[in-house]
Protein backbone atom coordinates (compact mmCIF):
# COMPACT_ATOMS: atom_id res chain seq x y z
CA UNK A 1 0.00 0.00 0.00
CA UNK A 2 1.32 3.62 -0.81
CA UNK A 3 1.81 6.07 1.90
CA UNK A 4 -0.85 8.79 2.31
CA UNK A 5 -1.09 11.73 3.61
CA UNK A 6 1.76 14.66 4.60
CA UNK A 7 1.79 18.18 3.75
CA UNK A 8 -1.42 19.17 1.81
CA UNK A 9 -1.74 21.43 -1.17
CA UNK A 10 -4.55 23.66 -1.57
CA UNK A 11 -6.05 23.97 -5.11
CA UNK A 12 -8.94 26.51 -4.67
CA UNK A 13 -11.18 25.95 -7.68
CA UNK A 14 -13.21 23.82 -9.23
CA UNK A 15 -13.41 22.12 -12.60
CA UNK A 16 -9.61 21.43 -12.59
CA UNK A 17 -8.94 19.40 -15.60
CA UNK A 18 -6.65 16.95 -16.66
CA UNK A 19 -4.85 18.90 -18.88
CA UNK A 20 -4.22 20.97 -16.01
CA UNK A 21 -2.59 18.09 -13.97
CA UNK A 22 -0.71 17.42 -17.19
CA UNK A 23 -0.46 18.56 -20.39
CA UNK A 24 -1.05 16.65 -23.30
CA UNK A 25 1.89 17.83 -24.97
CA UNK A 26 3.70 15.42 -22.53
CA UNK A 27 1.77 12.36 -23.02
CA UNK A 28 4.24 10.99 -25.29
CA UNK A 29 6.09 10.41 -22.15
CA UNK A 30 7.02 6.64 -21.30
CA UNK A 31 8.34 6.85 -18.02
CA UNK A 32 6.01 8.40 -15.02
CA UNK A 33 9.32 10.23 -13.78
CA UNK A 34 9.42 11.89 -17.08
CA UNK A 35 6.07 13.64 -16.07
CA UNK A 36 7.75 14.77 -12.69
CA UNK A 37 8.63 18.08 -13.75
CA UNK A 38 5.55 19.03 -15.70
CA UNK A 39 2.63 18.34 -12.93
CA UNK A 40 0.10 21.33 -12.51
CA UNK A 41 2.42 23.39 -14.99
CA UNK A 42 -0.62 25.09 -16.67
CA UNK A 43 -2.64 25.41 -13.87
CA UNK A 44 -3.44 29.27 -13.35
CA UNK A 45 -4.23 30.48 -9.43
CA UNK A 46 -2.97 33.39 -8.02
CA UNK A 47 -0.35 32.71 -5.79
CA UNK A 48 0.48 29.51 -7.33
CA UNK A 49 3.94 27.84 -8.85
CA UNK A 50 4.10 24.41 -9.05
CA UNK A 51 7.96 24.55 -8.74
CA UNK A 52 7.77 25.69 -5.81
CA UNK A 53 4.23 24.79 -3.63
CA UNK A 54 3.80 20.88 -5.53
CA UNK A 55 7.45 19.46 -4.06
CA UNK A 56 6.68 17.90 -0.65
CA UNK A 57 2.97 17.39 -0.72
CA UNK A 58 1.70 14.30 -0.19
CA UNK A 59 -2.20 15.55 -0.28
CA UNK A 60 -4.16 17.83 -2.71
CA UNK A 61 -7.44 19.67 -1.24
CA UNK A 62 -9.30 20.91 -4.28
CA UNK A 63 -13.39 21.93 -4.59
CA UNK A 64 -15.31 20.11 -7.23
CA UNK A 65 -14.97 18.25 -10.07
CA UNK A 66 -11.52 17.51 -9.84
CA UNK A 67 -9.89 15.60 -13.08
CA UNK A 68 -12.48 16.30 -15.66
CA UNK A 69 -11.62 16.32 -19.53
CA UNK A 70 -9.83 14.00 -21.11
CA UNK A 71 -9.13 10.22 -19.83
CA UNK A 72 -6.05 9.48 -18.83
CA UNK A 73 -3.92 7.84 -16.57
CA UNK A 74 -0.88 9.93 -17.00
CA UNK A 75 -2.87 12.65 -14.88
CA UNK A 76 -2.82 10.67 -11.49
CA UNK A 77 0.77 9.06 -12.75
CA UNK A 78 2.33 12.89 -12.72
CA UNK A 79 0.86 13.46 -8.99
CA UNK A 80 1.87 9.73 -8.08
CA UNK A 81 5.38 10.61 -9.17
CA UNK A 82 5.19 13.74 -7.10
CA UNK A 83 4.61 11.69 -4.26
CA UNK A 84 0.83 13.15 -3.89
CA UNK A 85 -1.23 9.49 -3.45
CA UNK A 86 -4.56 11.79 -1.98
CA UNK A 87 -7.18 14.04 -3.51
CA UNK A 88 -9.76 15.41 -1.65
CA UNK A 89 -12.73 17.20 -3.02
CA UNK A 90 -16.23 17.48 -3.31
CA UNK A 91 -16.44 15.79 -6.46
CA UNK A 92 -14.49 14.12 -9.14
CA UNK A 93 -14.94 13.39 -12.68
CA UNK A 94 -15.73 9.82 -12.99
CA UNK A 95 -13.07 8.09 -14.71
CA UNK A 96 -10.30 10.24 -13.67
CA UNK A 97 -11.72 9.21 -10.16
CA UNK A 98 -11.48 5.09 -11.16
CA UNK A 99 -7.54 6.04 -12.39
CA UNK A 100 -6.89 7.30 -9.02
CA UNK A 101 -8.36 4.18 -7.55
CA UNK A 102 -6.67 1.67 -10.46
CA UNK A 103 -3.43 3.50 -9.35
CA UNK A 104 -3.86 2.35 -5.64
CA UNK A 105 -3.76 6.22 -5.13
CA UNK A 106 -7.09 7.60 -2.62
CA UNK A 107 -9.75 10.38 -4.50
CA UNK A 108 -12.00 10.89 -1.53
CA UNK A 109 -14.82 12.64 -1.52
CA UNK A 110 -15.97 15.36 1.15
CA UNK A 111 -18.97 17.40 1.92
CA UNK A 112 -18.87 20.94 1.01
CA UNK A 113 -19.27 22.11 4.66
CA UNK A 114 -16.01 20.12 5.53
CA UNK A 115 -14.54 21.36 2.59
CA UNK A 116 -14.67 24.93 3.60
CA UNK A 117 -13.97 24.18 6.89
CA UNK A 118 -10.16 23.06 5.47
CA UNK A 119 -9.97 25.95 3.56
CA UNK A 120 -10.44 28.12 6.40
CA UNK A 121 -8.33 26.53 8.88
CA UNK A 122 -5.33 25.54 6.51
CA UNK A 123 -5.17 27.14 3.53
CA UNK A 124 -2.30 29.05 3.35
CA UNK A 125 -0.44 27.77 6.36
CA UNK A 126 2.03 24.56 6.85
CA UNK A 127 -0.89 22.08 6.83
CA UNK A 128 -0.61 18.22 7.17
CA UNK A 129 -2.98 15.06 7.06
CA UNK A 130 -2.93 12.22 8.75
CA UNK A 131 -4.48 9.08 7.34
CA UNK A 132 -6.12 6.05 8.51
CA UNK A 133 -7.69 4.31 5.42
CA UNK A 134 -8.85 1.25 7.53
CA UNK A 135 -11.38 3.74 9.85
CA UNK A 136 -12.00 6.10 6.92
CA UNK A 137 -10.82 9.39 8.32
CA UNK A 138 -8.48 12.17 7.91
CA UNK A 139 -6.65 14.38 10.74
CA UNK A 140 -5.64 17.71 10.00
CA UNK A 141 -3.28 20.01 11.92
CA UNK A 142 -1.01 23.24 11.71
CA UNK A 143 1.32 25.06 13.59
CA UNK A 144 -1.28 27.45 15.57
CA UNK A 145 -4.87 25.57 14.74
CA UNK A 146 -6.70 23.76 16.40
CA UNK A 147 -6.73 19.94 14.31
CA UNK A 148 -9.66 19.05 12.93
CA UNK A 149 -10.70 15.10 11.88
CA UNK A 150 -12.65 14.55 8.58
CA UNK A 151 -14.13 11.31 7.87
CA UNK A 152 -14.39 9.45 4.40
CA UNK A 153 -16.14 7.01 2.49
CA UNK A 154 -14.15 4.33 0.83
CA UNK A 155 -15.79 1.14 -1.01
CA UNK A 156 -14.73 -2.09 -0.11
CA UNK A 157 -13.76 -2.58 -4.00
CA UNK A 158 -11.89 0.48 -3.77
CA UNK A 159 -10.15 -0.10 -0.76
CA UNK A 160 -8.87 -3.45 -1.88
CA UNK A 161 -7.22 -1.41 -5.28
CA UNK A 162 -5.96 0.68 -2.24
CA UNK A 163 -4.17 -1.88 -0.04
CA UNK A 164 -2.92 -3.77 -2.98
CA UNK A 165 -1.22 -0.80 -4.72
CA UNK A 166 -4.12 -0.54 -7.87
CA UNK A 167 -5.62 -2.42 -10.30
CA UNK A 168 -2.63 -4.57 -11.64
CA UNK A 169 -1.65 -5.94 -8.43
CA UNK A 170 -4.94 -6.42 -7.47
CA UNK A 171 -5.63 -8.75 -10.29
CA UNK A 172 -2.22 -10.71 -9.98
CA UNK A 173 -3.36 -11.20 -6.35
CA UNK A 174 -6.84 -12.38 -7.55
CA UNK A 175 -6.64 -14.07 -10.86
């Protein structure tokens, strides 16, 4: 199973799309480390350099919708290689949602109430999440707040592509 969790990386916006994560200029890639370098390149936020705020995160707190456009895997392979195994958002587009899942990486979804609950408390300071997939929930904490625990929901299905490391594994396990 892959690590979760760490310092978290707030994406305020919805609709984020794969082309976003990744660009389809680089899906000629073949190596996942190739994509490294390029993840959330084209994404525009104010603030926001993904040289500088995507090294070190382990988690990505977004709003809805998260992943939509094209289908690919090389979206949740350039945050995988980043070492970011966790979205968390109110929604996600279906398939790039599966991808996370096939990958053995987490897309969890949260209630909007939670949601802005994070970005009040964390966004913008040294936040970090703490993750325990078996009881479904999420602890968050900075330096100066108060930490606050989330809960998830997690399929049984899902959780099995989890704790074997995705969809591959999971079927040399099975079949």
């Amino acid at each position: 199973m892959k690590a979760f969790g760490g310092k978290v990386l707030f994406l305020d916006r919805s609709d984020i799309n794969t082309d976003e994560i990744i660009p389809a200029k680089y899906l000629t890639e073949n190596t996942k480390e190739a994509l490294k370098p390029n993840c959330l390149e084209d994404l525009k936020l104010p603030g926001f350099d993904p040289k500088k705020d995507v090294p070190g995160k382990g988690c990505i707190v977004t709003r809805g919708n998260f992943g939509c456009g094209s289908s690919r895997e090389h979206a949740p392979w350039a945050l995988e290689v980043n070492g970011i195994n966790l979205v968390l958002g109110e929604s996600f587009a279906r398939i790039y949602r599966q991808n996370m899942y096939n990958c053995g990486m987490i897309a969890a979804e949260i209630g909007k109430a939670d949601l802005d609950a994070l970005f009040a408390e964390y966004a913008g300071k040294d936040a970090s999440v703490a993750v325990d997939v078996a009881r479904r929930s999420l602890v968050f904490s900075a330096p100066g707040a108060a930490s606050k625990t989330v809960s998830f929901v997690l399929s049984e299905f899902e959780s099995a592509l989890v704790e074997a490391g995705g969809w591959v594994d999971y079927a040399a396990k099975k079949y």
